[in-house]
PDB file of N, CA and C in Angstrom:
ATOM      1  N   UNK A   1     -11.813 -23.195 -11.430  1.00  0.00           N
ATOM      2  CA  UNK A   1     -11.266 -21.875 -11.685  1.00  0.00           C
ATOM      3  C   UNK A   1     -10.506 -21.417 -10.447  1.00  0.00           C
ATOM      4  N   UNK A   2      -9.354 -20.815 -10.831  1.00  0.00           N
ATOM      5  CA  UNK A   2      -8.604 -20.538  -9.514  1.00  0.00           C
ATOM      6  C   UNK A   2      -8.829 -18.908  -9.261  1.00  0.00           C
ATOM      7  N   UNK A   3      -8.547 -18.416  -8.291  1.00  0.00           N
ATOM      8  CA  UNK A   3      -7.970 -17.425  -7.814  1.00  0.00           C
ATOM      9  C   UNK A   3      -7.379 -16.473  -7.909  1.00  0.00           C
ATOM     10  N   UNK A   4      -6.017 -17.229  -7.620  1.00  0.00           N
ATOM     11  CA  UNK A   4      -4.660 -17.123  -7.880  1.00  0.00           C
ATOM     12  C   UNK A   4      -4.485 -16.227  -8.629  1.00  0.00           C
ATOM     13  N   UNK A   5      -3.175 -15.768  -8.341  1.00  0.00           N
ATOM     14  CA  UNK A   5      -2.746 -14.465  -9.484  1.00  0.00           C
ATOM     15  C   UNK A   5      -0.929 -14.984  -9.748  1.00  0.00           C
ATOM     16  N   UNK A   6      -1.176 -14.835 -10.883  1.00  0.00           N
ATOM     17  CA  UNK A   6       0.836 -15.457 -11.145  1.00  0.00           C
ATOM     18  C   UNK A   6       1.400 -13.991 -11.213  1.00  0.00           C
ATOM     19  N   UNK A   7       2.687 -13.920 -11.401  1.00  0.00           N
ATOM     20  CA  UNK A   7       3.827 -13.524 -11.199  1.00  0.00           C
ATOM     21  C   UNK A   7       5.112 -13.071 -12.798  1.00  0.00           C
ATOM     22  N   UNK A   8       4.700 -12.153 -12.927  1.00  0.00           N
ATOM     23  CA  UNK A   8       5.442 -12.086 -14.652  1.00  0.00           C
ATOM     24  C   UNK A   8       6.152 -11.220 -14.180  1.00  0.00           C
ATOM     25  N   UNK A   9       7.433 -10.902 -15.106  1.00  0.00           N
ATOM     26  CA  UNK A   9       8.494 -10.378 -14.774  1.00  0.00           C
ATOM     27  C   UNK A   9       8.603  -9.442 -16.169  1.00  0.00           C
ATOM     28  N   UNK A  10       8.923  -8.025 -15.898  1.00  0.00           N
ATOM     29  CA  UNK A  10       8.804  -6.648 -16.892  1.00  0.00           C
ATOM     30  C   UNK A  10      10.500  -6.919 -17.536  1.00  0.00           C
ATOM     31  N   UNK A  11      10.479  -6.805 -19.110  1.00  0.00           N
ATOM     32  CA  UNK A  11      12.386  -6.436 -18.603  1.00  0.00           C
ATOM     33  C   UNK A  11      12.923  -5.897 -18.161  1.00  0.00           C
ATOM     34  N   UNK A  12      14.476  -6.490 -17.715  1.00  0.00           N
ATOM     35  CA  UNK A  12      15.222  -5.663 -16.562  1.00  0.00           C
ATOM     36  C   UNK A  12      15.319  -4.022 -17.257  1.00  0.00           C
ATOM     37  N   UNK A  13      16.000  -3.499 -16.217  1.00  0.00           N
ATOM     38  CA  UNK A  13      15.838  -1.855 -16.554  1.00  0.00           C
ATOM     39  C   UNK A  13      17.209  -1.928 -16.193  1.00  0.00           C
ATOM     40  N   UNK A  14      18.007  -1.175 -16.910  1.00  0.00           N
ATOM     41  CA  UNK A  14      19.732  -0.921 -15.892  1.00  0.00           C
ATOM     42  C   UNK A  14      20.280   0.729 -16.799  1.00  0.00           C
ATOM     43  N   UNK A  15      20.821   1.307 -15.543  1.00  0.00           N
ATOM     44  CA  UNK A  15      21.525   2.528 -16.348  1.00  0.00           C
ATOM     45  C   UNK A  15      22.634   2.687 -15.854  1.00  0.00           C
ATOM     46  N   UNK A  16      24.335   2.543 -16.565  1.00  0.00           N
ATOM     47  CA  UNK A  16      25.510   2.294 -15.971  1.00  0.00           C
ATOM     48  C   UNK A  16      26.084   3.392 -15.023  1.00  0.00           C
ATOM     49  N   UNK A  17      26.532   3.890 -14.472  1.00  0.00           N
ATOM     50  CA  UNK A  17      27.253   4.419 -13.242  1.00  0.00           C
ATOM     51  C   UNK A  17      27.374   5.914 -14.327  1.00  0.00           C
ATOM     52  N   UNK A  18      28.131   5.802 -15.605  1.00  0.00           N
ATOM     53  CA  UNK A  18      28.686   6.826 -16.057  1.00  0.00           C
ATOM     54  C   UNK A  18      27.301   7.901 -16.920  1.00  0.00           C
ATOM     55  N   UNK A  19      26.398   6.770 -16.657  1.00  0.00           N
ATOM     56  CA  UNK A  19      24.980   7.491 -17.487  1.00  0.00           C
ATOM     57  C   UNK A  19      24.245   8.024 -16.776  1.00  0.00           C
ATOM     58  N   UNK A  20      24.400   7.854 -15.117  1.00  0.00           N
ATOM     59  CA  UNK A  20      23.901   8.675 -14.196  1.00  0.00           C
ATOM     60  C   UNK A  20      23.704  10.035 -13.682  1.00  0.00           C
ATOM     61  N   UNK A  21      22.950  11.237 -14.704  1.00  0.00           N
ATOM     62  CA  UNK A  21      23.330  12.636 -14.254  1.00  0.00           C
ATOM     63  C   UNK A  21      23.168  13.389 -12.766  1.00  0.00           C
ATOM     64  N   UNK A  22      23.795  14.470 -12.964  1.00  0.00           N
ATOM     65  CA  UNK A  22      23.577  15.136 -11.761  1.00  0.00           C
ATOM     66  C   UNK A  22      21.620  15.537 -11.844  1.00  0.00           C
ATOM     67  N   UNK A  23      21.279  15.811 -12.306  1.00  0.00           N
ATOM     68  CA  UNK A  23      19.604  15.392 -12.166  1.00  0.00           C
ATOM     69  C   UNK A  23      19.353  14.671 -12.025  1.00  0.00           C
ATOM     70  N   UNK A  24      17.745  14.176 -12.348  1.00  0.00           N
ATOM     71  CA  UNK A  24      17.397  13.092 -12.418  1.00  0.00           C
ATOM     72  C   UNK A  24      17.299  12.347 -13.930  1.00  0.00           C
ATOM     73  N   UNK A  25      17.473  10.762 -13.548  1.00  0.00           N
ATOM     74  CA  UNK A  25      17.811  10.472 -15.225  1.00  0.00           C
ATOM     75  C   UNK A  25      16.726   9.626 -15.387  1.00  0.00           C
ATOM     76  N   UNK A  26      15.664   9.258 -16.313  1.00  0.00           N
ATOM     77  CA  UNK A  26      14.948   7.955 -16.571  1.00  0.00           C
ATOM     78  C   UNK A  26      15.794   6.330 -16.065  1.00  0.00           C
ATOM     79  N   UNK A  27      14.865   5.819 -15.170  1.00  0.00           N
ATOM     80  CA  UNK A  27      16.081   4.096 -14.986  1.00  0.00           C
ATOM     81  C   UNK A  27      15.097   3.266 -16.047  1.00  0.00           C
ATOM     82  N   UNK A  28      15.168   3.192 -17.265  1.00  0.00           N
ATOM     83  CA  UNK A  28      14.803   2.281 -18.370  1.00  0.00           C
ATOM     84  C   UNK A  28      13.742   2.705 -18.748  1.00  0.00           C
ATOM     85  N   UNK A  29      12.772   2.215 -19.506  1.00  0.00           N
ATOM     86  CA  UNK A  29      10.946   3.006 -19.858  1.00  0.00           C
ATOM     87  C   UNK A  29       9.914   2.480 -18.589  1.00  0.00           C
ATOM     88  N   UNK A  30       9.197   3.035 -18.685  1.00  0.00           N
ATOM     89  CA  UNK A  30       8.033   3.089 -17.812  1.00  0.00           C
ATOM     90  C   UNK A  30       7.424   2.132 -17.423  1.00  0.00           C
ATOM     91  N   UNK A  31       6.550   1.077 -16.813  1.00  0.00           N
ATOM     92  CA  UNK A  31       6.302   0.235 -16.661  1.00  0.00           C
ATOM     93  C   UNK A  31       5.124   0.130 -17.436  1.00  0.00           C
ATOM     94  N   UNK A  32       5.540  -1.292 -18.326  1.00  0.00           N
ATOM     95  CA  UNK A  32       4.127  -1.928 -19.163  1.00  0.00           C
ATOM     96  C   UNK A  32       3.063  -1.877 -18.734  1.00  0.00           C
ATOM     97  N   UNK A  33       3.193  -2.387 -17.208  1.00  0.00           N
ATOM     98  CA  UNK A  33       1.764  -2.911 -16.631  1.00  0.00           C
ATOM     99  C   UNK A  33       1.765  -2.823 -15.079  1.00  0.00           C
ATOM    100  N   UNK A  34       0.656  -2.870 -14.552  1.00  0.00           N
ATOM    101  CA  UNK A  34       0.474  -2.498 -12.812  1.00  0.00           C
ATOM    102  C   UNK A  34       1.552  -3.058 -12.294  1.00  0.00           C
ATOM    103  N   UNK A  35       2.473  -2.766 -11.482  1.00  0.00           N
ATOM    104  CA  UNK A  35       3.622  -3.271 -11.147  1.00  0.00           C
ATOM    105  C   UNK A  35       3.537  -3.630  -9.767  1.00  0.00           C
ATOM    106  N   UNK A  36       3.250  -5.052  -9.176  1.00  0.00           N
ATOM    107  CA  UNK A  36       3.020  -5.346  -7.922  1.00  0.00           C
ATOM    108  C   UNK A  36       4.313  -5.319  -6.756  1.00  0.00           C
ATOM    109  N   UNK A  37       5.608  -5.378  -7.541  1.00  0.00           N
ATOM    110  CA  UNK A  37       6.829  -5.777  -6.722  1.00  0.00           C
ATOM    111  C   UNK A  37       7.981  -5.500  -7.950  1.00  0.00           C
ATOM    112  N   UNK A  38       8.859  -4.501  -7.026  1.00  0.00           N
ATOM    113  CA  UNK A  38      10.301  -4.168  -7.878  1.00  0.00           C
ATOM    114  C   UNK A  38      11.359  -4.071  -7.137  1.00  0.00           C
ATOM    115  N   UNK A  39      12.493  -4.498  -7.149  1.00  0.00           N
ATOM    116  CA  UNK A  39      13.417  -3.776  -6.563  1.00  0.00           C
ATOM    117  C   UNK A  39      14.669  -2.970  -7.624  1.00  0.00           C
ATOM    118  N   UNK A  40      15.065  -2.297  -6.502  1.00  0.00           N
ATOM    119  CA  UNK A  40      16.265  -1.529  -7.326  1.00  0.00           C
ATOM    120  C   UNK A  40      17.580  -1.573  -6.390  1.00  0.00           C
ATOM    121  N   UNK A  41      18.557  -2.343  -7.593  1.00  0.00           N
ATOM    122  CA  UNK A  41      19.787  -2.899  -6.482  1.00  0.00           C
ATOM    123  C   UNK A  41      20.686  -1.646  -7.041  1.00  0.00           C
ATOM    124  N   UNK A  42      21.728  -1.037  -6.359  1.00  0.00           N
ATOM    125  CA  UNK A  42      22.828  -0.171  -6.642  1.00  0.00           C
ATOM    126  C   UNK A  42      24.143  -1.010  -6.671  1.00  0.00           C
ATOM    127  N   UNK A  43      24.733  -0.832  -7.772  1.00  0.00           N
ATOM    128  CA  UNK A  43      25.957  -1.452  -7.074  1.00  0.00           C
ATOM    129  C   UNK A  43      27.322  -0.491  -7.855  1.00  0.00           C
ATOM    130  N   UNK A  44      26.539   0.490  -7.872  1.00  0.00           N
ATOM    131  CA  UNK A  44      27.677   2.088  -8.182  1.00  0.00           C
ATOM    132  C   UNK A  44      28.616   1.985  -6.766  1.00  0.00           C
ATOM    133  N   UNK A  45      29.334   2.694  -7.079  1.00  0.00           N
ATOM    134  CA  UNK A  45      30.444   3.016  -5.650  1.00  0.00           C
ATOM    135  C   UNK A  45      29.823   4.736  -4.991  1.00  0.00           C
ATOM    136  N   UNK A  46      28.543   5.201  -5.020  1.00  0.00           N
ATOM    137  CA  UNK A  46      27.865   6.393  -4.787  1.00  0.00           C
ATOM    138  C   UNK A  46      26.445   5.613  -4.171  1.00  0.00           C
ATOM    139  N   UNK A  47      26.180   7.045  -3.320  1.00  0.00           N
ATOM    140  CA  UNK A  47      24.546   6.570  -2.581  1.00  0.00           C
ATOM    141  C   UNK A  47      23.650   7.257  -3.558  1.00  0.00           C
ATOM    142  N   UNK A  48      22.305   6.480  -4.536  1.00  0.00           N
ATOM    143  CA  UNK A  48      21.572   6.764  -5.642  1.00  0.00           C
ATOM    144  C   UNK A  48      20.238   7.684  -4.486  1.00  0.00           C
ATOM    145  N   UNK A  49      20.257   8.247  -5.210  1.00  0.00           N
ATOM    146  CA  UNK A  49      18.817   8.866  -5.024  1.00  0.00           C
ATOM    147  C   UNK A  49      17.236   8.238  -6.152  1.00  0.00           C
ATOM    148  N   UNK A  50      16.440   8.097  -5.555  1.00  0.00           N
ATOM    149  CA  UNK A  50      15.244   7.512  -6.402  1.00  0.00           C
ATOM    150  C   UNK A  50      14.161   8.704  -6.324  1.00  0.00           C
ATOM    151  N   UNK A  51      13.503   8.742  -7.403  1.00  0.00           N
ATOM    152  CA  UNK A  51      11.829   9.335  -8.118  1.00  0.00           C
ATOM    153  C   UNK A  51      11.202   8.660  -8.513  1.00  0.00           C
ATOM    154  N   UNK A  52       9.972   9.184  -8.426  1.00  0.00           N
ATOM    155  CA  UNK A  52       8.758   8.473  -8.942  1.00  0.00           C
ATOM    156  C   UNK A  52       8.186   9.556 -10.542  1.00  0.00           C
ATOM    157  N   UNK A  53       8.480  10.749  -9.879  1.00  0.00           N
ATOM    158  CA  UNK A  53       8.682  12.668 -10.940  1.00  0.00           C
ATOM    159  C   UNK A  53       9.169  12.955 -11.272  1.00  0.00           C
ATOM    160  N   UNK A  54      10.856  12.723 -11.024  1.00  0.00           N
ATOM    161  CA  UNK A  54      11.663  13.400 -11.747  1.00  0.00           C
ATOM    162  C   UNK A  54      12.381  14.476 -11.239  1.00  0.00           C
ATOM    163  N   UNK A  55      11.581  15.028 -10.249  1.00  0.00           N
ATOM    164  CA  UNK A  55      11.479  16.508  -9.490  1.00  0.00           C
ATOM    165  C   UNK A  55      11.936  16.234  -8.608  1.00  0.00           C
ATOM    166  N   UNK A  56      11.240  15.397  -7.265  1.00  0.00           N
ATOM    167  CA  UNK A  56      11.810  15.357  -6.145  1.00  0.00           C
ATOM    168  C   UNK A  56      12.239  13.847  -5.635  1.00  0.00           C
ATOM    169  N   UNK A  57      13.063  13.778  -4.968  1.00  0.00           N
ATOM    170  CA  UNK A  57      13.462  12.546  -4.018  1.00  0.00           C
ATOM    171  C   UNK A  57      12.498  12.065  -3.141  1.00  0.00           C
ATOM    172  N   UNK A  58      12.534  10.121  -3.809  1.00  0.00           N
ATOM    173  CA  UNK A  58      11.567  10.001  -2.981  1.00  0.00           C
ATOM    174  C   UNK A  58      11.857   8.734  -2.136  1.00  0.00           C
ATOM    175  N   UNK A  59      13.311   8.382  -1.952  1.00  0.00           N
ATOM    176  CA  UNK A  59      13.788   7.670  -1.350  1.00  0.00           C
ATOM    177  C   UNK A  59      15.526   7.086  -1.831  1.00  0.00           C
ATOM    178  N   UNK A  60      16.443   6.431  -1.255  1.00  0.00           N
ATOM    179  CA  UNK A  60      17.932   6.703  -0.860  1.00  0.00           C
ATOM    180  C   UNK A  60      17.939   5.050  -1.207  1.00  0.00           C
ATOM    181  N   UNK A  61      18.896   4.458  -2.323  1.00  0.00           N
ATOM    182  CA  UNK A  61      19.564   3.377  -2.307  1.00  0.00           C
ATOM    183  C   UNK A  61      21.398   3.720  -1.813  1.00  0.00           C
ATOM    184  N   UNK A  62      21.225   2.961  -0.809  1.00  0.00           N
ATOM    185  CA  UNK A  62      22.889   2.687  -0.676  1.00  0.00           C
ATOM    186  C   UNK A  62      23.618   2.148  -1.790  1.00  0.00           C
ATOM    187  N   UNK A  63      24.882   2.612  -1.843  1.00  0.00           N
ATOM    188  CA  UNK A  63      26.173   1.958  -2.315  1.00  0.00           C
ATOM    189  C   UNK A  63      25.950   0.544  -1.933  1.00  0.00           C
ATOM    190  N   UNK A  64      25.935  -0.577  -3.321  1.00  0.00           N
ATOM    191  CA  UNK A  64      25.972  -1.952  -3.264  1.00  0.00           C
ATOM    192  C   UNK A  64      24.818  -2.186  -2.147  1.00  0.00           C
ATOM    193  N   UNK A  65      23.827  -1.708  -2.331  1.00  0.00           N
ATOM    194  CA  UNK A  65      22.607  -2.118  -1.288  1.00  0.00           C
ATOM    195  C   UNK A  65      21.460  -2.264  -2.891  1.00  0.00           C
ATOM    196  N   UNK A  66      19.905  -1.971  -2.195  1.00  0.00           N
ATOM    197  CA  UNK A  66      18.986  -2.702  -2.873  1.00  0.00           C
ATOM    198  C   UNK A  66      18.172  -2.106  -2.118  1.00  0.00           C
ATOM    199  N   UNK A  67      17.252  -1.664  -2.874  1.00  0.00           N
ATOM    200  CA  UNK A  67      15.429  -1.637  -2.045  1.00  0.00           C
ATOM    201  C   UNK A  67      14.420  -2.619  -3.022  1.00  0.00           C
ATOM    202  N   UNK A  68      13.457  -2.796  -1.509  1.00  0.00           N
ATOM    203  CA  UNK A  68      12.109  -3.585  -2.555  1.00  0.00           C
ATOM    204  C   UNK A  68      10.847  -3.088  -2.037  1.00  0.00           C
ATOM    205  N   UNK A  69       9.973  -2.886  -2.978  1.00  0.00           N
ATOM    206  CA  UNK A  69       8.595  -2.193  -3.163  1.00  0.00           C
ATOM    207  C   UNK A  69       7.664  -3.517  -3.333  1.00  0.00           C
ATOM    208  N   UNK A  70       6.797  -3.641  -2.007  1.00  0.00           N
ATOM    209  CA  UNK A  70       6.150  -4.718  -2.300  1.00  0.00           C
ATOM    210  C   UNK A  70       5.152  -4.758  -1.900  1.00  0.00           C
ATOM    211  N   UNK A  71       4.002  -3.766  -2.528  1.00  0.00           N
ATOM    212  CA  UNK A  71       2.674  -3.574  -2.272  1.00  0.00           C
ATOM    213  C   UNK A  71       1.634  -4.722  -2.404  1.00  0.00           C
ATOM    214  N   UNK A  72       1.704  -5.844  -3.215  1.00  0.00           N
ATOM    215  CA  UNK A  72       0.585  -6.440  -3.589  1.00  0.00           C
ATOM    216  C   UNK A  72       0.879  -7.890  -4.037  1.00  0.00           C
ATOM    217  N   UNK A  73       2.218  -8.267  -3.025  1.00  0.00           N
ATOM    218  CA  UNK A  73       2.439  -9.812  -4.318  1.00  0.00           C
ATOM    219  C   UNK A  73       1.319 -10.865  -3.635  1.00  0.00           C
ATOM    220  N   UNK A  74       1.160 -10.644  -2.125  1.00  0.00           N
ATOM    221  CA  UNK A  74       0.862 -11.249  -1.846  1.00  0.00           C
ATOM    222  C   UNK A  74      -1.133 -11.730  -1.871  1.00  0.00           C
ATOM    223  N   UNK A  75      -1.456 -11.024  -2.595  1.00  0.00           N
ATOM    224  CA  UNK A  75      -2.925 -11.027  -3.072  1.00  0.00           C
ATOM    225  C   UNK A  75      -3.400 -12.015  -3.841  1.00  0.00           C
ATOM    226  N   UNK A  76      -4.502 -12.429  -4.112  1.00  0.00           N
ATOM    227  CA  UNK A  76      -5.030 -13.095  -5.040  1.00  0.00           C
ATOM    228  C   UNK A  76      -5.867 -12.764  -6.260  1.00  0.00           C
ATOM    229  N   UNK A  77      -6.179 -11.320  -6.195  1.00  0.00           N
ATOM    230  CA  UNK A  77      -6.910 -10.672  -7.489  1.00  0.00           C
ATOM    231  C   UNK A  77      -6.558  -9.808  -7.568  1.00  0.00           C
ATOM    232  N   UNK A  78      -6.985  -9.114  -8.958  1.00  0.00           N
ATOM    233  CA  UNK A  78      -6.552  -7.814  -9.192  1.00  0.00           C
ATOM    234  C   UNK A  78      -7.786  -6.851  -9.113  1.00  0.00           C
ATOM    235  N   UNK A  79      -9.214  -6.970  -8.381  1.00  0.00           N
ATOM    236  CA  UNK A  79      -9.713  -6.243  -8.251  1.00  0.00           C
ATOM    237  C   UNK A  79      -9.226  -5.196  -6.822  1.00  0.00           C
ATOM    238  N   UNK A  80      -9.564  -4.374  -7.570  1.00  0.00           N
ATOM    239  CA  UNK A  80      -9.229  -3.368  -6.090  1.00  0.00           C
ATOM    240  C   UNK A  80      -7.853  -3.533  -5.130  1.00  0.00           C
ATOM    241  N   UNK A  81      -6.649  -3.822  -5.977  1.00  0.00           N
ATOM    242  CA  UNK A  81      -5.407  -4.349  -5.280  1.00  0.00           C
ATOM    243  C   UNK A  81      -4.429  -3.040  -5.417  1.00  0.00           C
ATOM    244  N   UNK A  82      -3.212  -2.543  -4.800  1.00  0.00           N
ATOM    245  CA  UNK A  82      -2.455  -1.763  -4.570  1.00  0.00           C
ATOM    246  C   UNK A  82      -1.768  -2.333  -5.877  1.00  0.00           C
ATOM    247  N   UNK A  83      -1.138  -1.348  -6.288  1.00  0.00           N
ATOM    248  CA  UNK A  83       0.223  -1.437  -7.465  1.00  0.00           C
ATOM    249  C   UNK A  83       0.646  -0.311  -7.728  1.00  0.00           C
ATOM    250  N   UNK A  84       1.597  -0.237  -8.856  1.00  0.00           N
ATOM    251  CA  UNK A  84       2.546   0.746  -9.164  1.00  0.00           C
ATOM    252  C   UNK A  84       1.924   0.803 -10.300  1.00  0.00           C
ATOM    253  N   UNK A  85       1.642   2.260 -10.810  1.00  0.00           N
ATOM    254  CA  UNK A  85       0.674   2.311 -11.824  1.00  0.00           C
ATOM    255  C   UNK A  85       1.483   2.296 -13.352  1.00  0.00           C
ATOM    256  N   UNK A  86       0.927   1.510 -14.135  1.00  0.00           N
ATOM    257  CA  UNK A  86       1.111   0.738 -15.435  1.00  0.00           C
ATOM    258  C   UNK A  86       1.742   2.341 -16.269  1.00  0.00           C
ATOM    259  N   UNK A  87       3.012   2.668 -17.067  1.00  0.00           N
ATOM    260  CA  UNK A  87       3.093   4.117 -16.956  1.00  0.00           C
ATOM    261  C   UNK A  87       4.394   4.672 -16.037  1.00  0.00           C
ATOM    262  N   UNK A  88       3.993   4.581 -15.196  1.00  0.00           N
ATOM    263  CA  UNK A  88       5.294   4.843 -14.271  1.00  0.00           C
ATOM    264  C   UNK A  88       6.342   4.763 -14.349  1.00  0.00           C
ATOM    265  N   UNK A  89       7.302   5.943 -14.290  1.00  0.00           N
ATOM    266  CA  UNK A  89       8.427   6.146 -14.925  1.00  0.00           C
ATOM    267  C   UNK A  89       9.524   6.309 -13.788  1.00  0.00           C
ATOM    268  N   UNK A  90      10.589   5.498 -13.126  1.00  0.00           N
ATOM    269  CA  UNK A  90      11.622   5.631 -11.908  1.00  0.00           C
ATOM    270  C   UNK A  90      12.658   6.167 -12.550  1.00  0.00           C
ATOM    271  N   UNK A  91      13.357   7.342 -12.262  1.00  0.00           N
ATOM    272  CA  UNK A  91      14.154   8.418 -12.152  1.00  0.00           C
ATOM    273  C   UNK A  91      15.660   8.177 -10.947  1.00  0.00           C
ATOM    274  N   UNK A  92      16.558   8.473 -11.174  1.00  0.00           N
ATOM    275  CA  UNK A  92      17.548   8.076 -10.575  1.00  0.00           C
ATOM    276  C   UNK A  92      18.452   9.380 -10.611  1.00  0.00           C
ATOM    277  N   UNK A  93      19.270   9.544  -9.561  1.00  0.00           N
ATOM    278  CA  UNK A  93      20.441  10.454  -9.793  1.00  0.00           C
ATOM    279  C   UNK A  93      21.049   9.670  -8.096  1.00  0.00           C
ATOM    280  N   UNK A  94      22.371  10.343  -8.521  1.00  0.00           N
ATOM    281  CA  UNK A  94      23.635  10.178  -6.945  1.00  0.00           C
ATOM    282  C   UNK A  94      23.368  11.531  -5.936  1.00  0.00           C
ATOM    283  N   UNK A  95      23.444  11.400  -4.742  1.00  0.00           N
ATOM    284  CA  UNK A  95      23.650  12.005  -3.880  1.00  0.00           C
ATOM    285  C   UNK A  95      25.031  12.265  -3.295  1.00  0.00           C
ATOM    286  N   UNK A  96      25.248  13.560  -3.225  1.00  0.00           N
ATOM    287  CA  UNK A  96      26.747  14.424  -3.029  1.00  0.00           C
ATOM    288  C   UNK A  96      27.108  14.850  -4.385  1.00  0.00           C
ATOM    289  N   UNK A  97      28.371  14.924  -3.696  1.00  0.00           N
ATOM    290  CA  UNK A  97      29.205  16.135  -5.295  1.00  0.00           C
ATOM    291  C   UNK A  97      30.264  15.191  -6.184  1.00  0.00           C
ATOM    292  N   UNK A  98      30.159  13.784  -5.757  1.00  0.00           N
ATOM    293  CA  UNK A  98      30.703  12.840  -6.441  1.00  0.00           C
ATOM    294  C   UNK A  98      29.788  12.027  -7.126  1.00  0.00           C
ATOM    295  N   UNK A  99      30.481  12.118  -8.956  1.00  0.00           N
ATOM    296  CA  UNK A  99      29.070  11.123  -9.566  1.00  0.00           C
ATOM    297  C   UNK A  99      29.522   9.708  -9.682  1.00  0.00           C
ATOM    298  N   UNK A 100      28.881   8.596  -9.376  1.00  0.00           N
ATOM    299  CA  UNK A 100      29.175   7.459  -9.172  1.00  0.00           C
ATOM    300  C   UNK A 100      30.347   6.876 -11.013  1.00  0.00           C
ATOM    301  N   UNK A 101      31.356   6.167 -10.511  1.00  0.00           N
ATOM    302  CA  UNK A 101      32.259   5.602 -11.750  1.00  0.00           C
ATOM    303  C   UNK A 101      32.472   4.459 -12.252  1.00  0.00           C
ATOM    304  N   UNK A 102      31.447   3.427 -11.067  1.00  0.00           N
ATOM    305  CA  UNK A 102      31.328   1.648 -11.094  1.00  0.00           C
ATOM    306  C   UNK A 102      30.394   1.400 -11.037  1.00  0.00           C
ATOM    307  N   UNK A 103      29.832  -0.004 -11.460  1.00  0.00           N
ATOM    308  CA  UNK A 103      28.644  -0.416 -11.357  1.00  0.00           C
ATOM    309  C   UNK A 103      27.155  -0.080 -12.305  1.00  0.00           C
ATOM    310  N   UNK A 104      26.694  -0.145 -11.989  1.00  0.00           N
ATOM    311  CA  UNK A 104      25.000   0.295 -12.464  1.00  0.00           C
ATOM    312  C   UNK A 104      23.980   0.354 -11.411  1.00  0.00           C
ATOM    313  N   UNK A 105      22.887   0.884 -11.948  1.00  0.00           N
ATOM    314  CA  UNK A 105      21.327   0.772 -10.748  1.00  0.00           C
ATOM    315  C   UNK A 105      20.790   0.103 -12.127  1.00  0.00           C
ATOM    316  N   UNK A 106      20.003  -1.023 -11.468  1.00  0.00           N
ATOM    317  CA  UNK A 106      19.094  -2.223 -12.295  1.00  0.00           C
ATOM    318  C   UNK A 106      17.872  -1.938 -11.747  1.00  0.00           C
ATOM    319  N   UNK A 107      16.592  -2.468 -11.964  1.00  0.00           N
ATOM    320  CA  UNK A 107      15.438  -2.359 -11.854  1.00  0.00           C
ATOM    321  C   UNK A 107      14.911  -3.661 -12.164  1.00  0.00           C
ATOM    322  N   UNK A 108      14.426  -4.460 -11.149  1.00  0.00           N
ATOM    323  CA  UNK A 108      13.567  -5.929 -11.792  1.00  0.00           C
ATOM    324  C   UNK A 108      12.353  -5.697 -11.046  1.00  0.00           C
ATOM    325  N   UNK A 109      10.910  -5.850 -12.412  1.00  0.00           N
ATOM    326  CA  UNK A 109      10.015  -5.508 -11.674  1.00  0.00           C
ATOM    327  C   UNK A 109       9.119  -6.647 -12.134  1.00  0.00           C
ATOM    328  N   UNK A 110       7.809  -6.893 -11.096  1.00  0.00           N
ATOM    329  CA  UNK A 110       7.007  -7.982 -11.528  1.00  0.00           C
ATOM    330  C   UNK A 110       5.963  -7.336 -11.327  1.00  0.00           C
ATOM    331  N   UNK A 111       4.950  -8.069 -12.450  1.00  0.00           N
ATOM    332  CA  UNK A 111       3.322  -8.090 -12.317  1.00  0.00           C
ATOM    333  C   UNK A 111       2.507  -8.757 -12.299  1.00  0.00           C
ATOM    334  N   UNK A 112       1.199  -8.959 -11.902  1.00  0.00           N
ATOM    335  CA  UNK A 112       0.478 -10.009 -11.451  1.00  0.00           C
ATOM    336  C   UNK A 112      -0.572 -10.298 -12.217  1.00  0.00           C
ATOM    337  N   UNK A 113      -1.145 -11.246 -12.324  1.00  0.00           N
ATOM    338  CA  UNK A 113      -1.855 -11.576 -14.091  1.00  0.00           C
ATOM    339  C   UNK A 113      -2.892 -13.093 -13.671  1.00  0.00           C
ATOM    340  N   UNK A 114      -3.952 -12.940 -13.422  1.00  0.00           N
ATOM    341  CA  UNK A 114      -4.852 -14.167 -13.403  1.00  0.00           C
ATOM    342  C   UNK A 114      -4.407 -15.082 -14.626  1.00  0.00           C
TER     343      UNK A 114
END
């Protein structure tokens, strides 16, 4: 019996440049399941703002940049391990008074599964 914990992949999430409101917008549905590792690449011609609420900003993707959230890949169980809770809904809008006109923000997220 192993250990080990594998590596599954949620479907991608993407919302195009022109679907981006001046609020905050849902970036695809919520996550299926504990989410150990995601990133979110921008490749709008605008700097994205990210949520976890909806409400407030809770961190800045650059123009054609990328962040990655990587609490727990490197574990071997899922008892008592860090994740992104199963549910969780990432929220997006642009920062400034220009709304982005190229590109999309994508979302690839993975989860971890004995």
């Amino acid at each position: 019996m192993s250990n080990s914990v594998r590596a599954y992949p949620e479907p991608l999430r993407t919302i195009a440049a022109n679907a981006i409101g001046v609020g905050f917008t849902p970036l695809g549905t919520p996550f299926a399941h504990p989410i150990r590792l995601f990133k979110i690449v921008n490749t709008t011609n605008q700097i994205i703002l990210i949520s976890w609420d909806g409400l407030v900003s809770h961190d800045i993707v650059p123009s054609n940049g990328f962040v990655l959230y990587d609490i727990s890949s490197n574990k071997t169980s899922n008892s008592n391990d860090w994740n992104f809770a199963q549910g969780t809904q990432i929220h997006v809008t642009y920062s400034g008074v220009v709304a982005p006109t190229v590109g999309a923000v994508d979302l690839v997220a993975f989860y971890g599964q004995n």
